[in-house]
ModelCIF file with pLDDT and N, C-alpha, C, O atoms, coordinates in Angstrom:
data_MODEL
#
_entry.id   MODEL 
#
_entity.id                         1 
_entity.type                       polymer 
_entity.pdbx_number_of_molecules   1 
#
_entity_poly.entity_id                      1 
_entity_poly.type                           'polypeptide(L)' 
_entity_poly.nstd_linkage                   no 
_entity_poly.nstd_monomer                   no 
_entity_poly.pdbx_seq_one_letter_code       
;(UNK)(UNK)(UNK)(UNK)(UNK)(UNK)(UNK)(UNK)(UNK)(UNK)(UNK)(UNK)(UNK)(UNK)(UNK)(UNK)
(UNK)(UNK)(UNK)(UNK)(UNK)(UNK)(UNK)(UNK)(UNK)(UNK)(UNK)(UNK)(UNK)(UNK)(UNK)(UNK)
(UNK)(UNK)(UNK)(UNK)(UNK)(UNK)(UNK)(UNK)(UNK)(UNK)(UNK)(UNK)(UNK)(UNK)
;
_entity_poly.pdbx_seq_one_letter_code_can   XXXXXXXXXXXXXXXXXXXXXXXXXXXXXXXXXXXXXXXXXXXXXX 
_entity_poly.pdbx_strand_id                 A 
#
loop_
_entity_poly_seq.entity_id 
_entity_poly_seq.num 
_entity_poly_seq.mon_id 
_entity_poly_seq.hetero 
1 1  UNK n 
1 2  UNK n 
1 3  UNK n 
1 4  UNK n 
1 5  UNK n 
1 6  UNK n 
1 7  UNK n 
1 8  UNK n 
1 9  UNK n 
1 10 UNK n 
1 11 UNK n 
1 12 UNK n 
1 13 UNK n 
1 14 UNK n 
1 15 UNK n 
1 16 UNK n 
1 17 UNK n 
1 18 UNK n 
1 19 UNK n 
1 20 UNK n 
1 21 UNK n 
1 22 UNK n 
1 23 UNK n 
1 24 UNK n 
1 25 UNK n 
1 26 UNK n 
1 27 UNK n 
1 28 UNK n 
1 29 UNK n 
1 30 UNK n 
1 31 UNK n 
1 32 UNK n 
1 33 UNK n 
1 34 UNK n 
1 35 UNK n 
1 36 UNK n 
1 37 UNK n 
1 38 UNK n 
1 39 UNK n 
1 40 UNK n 
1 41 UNK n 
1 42 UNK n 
1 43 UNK n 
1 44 UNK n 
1 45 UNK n 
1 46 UNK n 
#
_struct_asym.id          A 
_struct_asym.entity_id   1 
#
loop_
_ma_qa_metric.id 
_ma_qa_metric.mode 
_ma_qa_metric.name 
_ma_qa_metric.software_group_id 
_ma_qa_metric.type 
1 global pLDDT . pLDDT 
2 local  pLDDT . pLDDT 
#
_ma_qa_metric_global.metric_id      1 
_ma_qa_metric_global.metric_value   87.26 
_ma_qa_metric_global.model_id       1 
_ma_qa_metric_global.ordinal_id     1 
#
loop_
_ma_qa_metric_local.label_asym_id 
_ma_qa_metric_local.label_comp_id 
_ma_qa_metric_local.label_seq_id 
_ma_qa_metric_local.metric_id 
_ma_qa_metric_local.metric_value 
_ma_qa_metric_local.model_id 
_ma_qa_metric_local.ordinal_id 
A UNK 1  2 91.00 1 1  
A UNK 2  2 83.00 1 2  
A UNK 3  2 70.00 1 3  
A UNK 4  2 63.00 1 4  
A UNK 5  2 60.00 1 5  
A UNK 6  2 59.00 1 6  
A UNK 7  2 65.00 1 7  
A UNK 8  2 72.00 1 8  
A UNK 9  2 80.00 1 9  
A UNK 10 2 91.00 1 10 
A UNK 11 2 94.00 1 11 
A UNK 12 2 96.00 1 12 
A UNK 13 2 97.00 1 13 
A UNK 14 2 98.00 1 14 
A UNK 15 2 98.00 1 15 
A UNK 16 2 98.00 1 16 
A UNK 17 2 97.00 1 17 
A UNK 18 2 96.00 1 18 
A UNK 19 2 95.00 1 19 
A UNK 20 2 94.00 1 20 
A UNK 21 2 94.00 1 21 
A UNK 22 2 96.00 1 22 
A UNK 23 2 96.00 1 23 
A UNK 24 2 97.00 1 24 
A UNK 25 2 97.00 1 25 
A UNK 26 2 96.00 1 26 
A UNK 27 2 96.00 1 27 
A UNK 28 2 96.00 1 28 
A UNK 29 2 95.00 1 29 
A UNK 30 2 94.00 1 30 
A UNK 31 2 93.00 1 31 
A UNK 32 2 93.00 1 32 
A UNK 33 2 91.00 1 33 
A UNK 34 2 83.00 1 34 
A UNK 35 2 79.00 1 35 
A UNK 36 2 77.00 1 36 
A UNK 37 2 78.00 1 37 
A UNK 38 2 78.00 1 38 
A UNK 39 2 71.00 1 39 
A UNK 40 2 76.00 1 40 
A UNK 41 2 82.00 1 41 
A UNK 42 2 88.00 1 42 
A UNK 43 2 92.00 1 43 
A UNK 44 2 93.00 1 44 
A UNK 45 2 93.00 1 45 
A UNK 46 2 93.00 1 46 
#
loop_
_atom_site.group_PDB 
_atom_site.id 
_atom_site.type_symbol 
_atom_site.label_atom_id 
_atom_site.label_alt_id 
_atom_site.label_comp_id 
_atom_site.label_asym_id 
_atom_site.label_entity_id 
_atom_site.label_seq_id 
_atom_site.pdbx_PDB_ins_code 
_atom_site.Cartn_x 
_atom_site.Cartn_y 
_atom_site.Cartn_z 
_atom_site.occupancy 
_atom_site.B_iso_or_equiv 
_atom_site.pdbx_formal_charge 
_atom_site.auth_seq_id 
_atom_site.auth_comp_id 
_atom_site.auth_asym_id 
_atom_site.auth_atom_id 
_atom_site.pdbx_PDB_model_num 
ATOM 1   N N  . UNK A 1 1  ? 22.037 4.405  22.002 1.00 91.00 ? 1  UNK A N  1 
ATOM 2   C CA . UNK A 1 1  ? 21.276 3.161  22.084 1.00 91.00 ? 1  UNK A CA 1 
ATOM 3   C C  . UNK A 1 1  ? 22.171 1.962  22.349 1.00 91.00 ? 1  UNK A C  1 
ATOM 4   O O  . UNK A 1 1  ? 21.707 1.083  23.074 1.00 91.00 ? 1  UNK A O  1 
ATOM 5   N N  . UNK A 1 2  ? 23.614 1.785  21.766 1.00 83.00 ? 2  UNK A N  1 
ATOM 6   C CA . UNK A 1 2  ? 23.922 1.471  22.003 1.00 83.00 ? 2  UNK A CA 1 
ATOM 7   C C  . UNK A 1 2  ? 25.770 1.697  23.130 1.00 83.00 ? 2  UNK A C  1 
ATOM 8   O O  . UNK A 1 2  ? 26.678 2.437  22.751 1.00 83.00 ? 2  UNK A O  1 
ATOM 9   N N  . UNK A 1 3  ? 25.802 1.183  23.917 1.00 70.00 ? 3  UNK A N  1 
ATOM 10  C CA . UNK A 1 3  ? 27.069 1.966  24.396 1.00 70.00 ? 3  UNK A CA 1 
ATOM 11  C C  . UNK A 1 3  ? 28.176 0.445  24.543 1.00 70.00 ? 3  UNK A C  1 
ATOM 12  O O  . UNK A 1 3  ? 28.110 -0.784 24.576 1.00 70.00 ? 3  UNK A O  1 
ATOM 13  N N  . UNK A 1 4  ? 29.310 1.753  24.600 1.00 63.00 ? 4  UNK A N  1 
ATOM 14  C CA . UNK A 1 4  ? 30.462 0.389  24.968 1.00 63.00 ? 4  UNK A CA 1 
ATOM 15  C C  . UNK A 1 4  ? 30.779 -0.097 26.473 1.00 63.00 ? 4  UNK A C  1 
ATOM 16  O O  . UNK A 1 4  ? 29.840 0.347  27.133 1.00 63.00 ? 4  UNK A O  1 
ATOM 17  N N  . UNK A 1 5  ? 31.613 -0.764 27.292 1.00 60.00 ? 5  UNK A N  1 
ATOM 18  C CA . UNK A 1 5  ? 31.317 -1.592 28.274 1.00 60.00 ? 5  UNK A CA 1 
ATOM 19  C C  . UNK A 1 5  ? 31.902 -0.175 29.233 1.00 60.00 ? 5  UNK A C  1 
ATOM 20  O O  . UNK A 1 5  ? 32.433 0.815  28.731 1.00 60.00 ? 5  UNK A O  1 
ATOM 21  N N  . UNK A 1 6  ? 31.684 -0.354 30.481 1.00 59.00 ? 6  UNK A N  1 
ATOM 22  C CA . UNK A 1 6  ? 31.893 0.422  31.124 1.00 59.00 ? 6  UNK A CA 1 
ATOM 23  C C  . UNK A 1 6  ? 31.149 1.811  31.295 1.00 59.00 ? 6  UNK A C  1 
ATOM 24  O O  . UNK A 1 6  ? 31.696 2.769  31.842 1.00 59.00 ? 6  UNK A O  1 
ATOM 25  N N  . UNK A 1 7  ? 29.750 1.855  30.741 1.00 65.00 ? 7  UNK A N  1 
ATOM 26  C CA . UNK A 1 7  ? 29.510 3.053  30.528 1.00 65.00 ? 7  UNK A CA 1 
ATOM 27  C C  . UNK A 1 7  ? 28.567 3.455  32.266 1.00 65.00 ? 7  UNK A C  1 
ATOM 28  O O  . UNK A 1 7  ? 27.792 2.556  32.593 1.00 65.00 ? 7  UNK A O  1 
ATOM 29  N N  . UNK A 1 8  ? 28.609 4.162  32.838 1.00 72.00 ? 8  UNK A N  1 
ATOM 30  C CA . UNK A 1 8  ? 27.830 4.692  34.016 1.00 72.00 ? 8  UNK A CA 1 
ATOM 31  C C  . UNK A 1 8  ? 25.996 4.626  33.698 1.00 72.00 ? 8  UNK A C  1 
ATOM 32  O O  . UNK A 1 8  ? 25.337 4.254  34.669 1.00 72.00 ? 8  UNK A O  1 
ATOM 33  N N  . UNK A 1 9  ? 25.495 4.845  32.877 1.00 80.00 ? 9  UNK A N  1 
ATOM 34  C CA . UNK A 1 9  ? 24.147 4.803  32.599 1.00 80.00 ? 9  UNK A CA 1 
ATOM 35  C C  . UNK A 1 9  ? 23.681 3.658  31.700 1.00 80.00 ? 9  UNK A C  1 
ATOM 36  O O  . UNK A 1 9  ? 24.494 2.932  31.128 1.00 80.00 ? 9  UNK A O  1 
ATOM 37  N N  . UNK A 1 10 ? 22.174 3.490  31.570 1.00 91.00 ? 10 UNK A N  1 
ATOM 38  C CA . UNK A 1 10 ? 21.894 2.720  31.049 1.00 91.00 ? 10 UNK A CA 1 
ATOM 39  C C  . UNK A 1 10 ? 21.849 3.817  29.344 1.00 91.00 ? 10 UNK A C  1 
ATOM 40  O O  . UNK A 1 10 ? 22.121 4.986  29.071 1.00 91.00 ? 10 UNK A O  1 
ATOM 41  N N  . UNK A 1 11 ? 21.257 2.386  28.424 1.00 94.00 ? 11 UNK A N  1 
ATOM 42  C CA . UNK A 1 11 ? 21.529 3.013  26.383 1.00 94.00 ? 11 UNK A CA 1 
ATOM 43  C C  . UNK A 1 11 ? 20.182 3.430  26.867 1.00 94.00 ? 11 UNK A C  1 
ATOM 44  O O  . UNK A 1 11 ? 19.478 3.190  27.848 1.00 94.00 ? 11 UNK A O  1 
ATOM 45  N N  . UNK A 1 12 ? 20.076 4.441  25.346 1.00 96.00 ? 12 UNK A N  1 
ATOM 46  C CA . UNK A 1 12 ? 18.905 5.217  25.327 1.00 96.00 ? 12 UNK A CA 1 
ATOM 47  C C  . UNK A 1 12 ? 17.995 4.103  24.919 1.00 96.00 ? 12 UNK A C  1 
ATOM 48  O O  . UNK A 1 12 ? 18.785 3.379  24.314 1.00 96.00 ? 12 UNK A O  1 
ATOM 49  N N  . UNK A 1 13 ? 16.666 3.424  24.859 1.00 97.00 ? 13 UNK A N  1 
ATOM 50  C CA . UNK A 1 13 ? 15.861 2.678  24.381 1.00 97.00 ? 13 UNK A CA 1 
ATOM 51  C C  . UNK A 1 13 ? 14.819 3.491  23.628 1.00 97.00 ? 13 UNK A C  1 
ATOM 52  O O  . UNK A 1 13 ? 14.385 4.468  24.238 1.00 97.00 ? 13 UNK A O  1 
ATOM 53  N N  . UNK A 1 14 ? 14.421 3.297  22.612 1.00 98.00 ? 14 UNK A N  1 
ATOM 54  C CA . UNK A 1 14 ? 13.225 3.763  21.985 1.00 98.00 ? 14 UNK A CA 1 
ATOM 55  C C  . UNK A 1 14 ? 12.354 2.596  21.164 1.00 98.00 ? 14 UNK A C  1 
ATOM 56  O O  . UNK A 1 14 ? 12.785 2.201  20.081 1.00 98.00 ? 14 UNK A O  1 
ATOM 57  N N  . UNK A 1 15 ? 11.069 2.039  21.734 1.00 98.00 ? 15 UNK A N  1 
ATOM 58  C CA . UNK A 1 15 ? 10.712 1.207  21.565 1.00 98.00 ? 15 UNK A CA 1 
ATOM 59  C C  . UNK A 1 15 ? 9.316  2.067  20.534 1.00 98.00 ? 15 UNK A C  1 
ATOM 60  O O  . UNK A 1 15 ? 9.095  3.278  20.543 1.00 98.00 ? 15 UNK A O  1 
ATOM 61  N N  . UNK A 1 16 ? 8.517  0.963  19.688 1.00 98.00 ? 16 UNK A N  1 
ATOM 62  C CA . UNK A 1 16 ? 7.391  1.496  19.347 1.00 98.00 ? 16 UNK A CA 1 
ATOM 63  C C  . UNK A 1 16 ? 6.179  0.582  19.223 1.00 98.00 ? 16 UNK A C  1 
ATOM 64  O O  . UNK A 1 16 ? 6.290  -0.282 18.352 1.00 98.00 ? 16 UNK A O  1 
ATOM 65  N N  . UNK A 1 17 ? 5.223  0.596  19.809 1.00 97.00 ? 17 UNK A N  1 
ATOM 66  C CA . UNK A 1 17 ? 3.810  0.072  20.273 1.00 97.00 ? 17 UNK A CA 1 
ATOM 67  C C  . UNK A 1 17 ? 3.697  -0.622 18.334 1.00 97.00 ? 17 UNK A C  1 
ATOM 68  O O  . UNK A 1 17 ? 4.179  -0.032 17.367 1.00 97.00 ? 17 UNK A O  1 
ATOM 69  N N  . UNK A 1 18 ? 3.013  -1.824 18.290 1.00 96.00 ? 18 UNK A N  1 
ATOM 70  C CA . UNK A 1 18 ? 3.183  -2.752 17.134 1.00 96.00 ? 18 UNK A CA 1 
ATOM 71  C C  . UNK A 1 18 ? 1.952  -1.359 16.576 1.00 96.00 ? 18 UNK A C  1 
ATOM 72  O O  . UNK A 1 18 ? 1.232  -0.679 17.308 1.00 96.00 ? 18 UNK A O  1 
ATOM 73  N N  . UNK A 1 19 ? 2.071  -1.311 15.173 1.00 95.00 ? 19 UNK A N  1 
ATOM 74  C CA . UNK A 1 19 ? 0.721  -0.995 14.137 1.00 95.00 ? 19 UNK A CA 1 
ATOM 75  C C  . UNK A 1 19 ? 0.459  -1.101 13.069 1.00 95.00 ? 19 UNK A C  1 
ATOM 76  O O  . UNK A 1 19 ? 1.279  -0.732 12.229 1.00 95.00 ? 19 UNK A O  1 
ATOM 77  N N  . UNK A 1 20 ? -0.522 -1.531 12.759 1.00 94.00 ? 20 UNK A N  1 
ATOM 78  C CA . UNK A 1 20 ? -0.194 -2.307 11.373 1.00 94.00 ? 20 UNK A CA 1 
ATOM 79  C C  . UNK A 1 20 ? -0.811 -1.160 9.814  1.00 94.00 ? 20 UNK A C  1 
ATOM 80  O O  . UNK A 1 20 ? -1.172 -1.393 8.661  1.00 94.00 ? 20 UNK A O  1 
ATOM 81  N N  . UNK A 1 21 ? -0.694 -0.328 10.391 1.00 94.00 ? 21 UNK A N  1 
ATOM 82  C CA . UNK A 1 21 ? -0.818 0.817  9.516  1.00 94.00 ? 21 UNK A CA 1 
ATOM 83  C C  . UNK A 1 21 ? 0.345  1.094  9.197  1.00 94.00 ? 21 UNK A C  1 
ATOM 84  O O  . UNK A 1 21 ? 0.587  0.944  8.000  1.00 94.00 ? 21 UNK A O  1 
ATOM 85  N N  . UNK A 1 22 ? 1.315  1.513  9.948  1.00 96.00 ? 22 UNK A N  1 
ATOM 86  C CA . UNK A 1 22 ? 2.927  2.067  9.958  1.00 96.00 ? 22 UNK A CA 1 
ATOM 87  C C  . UNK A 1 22 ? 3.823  1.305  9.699  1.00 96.00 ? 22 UNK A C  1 
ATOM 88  O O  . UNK A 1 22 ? 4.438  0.937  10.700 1.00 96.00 ? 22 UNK A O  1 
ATOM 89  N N  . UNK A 1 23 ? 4.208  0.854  8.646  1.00 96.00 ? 23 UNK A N  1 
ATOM 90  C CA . UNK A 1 23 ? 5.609  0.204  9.303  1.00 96.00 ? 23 UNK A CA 1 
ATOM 91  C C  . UNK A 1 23 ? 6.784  1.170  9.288  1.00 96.00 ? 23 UNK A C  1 
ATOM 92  O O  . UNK A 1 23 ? 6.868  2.294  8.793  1.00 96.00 ? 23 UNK A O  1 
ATOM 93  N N  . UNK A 1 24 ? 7.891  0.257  10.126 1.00 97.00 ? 24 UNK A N  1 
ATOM 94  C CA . UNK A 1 24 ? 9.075  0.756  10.828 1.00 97.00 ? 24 UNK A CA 1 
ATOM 95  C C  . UNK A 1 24 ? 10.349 0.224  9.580  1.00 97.00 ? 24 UNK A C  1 
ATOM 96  O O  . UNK A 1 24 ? 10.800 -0.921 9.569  1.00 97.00 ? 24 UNK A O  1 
ATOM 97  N N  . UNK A 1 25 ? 10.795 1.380  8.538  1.00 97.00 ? 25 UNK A N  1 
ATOM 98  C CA . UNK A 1 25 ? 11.773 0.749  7.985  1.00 97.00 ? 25 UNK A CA 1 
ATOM 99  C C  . UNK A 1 25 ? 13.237 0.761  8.737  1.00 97.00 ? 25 UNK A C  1 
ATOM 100 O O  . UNK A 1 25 ? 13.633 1.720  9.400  1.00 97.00 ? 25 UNK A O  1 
ATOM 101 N N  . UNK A 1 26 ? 13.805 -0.171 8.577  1.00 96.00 ? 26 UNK A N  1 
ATOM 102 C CA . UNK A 1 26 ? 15.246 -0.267 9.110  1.00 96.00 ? 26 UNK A CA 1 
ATOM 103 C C  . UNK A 1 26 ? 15.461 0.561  10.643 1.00 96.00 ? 26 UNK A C  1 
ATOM 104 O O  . UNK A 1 26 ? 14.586 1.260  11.154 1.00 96.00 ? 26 UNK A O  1 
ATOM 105 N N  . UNK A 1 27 ? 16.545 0.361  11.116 1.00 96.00 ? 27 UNK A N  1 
ATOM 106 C CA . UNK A 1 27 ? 16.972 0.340  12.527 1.00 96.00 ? 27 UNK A CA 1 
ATOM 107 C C  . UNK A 1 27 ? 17.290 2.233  13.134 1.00 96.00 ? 27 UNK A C  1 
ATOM 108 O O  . UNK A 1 27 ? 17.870 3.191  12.623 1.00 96.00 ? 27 UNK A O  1 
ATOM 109 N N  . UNK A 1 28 ? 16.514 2.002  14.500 1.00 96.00 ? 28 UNK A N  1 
ATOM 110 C CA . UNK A 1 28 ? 16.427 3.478  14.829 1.00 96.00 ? 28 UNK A CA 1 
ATOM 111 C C  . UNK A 1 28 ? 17.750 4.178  14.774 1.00 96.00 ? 28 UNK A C  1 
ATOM 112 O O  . UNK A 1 28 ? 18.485 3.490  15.482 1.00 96.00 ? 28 UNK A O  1 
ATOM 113 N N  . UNK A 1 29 ? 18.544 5.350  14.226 1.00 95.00 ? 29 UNK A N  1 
ATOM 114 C CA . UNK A 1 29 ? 20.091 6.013  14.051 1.00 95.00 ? 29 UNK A CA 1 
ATOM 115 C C  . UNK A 1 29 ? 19.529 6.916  14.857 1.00 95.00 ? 29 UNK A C  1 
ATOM 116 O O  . UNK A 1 29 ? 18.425 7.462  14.850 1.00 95.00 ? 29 UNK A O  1 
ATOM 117 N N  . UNK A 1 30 ? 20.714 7.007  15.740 1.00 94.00 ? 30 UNK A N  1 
ATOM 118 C CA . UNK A 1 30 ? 21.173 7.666  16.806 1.00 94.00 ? 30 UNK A CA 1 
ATOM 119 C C  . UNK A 1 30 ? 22.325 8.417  16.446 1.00 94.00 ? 30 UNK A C  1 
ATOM 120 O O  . UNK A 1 30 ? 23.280 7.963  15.815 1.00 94.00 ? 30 UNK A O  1 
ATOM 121 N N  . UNK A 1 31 ? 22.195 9.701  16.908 1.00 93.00 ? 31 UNK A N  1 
ATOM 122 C CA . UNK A 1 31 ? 23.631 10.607 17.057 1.00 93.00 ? 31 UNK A CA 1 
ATOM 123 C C  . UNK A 1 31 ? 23.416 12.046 17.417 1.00 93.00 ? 31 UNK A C  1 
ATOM 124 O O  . UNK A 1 31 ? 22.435 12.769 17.241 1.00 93.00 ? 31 UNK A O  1 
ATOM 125 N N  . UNK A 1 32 ? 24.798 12.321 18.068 1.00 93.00 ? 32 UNK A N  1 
ATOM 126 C CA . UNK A 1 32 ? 25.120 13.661 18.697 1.00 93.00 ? 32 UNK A CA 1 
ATOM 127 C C  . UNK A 1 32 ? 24.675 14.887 17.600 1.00 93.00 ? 32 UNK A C  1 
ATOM 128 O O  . UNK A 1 32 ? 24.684 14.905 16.369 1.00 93.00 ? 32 UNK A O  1 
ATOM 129 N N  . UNK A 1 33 ? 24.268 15.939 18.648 1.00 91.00 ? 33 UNK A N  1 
ATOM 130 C CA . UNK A 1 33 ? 23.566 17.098 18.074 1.00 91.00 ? 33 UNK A CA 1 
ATOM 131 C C  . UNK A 1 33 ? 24.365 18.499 19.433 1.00 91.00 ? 33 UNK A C  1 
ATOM 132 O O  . UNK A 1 33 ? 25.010 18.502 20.482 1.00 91.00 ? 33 UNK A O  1 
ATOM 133 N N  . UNK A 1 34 ? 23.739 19.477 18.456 1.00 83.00 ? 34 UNK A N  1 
ATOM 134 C CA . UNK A 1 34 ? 23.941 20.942 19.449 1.00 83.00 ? 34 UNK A CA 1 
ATOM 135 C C  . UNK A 1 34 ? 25.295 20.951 19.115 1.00 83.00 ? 34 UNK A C  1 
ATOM 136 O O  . UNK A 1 34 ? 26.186 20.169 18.784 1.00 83.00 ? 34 UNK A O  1 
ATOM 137 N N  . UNK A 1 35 ? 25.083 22.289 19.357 1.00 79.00 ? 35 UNK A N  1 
ATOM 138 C CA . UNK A 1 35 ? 26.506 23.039 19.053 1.00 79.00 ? 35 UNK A CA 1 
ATOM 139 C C  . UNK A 1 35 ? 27.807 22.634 20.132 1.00 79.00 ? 35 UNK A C  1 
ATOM 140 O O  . UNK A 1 35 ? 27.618 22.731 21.345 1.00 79.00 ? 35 UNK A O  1 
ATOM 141 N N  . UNK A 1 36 ? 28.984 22.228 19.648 1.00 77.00 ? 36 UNK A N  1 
ATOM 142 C CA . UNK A 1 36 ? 30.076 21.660 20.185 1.00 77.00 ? 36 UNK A CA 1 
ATOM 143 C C  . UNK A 1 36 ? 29.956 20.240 20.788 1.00 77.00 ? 36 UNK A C  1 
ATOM 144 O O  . UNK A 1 36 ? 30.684 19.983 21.747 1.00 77.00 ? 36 UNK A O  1 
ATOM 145 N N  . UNK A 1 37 ? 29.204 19.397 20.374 1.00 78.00 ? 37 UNK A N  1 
ATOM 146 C CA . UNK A 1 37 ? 29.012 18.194 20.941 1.00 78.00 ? 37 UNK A CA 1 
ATOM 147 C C  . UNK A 1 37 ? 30.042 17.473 20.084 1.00 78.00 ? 37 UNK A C  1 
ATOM 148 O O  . UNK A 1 37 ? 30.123 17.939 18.948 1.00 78.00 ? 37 UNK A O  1 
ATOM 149 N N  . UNK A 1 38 ? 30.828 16.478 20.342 1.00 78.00 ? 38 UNK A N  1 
ATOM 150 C CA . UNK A 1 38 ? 31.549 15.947 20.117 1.00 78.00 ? 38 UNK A CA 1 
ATOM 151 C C  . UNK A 1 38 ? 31.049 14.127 19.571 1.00 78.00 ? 38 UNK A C  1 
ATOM 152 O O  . UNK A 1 38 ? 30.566 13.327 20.371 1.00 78.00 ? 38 UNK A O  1 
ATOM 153 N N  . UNK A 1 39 ? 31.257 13.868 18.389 1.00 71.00 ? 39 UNK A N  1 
ATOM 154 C CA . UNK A 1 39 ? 30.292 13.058 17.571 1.00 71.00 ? 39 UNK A CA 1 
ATOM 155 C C  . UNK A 1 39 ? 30.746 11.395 17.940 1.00 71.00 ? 39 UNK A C  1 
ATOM 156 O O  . UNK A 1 39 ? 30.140 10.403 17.536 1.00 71.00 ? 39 UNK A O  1 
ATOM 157 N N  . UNK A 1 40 ? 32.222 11.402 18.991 1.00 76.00 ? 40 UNK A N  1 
ATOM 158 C CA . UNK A 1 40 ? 32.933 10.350 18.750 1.00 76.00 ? 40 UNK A CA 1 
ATOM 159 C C  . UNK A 1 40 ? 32.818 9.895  20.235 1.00 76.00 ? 40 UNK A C  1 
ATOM 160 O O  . UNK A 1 40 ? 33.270 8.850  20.702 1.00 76.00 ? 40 UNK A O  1 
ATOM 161 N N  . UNK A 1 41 ? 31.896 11.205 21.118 1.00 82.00 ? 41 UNK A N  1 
ATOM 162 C CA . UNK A 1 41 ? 31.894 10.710 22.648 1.00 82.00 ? 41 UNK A CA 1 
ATOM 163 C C  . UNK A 1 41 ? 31.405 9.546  23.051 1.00 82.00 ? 41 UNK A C  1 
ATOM 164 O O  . UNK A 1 41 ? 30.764 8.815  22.296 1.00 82.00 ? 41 UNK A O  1 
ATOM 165 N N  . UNK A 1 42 ? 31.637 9.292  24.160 1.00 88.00 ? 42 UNK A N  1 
ATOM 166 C CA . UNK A 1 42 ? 30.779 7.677  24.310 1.00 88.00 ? 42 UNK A CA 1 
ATOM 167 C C  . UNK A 1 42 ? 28.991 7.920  25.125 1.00 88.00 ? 42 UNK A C  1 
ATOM 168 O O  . UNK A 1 42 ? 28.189 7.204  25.724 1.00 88.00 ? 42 UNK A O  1 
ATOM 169 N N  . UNK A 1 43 ? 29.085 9.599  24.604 1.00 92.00 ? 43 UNK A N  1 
ATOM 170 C CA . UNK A 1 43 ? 27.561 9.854  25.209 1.00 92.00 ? 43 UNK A CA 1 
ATOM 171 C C  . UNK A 1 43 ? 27.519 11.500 25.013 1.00 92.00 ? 43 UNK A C  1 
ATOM 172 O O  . UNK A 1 43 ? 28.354 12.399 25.115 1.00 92.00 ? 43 UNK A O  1 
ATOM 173 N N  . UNK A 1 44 ? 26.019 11.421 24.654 1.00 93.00 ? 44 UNK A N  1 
ATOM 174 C CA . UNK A 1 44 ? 25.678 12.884 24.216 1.00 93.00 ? 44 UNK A CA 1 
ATOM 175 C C  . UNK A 1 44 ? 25.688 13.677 24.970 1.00 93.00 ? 44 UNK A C  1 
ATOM 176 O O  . UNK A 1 44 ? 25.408 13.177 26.060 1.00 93.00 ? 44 UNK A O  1 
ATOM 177 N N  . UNK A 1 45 ? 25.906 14.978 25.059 1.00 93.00 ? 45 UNK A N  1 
ATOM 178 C CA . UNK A 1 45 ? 25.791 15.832 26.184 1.00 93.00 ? 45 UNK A CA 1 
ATOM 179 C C  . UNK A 1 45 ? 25.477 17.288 25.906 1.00 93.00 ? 45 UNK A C  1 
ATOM 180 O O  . UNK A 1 45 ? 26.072 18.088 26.629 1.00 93.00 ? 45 UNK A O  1 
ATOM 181 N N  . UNK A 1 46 ? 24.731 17.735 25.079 1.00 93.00 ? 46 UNK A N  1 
ATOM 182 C CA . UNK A 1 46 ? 24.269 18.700 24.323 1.00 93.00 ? 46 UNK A CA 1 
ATOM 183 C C  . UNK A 1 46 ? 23.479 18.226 23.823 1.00 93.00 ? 46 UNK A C  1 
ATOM 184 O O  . UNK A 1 46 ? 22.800 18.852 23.008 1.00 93.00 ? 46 UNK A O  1 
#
């Protein structure tokens, strides 16, 4: 979501439609998954 300067693609965005049933606590966490992905890359790839 967020990346550092130089990166080739745009950040992942995940937005969510307002509702006032749901709220949204604290800020969406992002991170690397799958086997051998590397947690410190500057982008997921697995």
């Amino acid at each position: 979501q967020k990346t550092s300067g130089g990166a080739l693609g745009m950040p992942t965005q995940i937005t969510f439609e307002e509702n006032d049933t749901i709220e949204l606590i604290g800020e969406t966490e992002g991170k690397a998954a799958g086997e051998g992905s590397k947690p410190n890359a500057p982008y997921f790839s697995k």
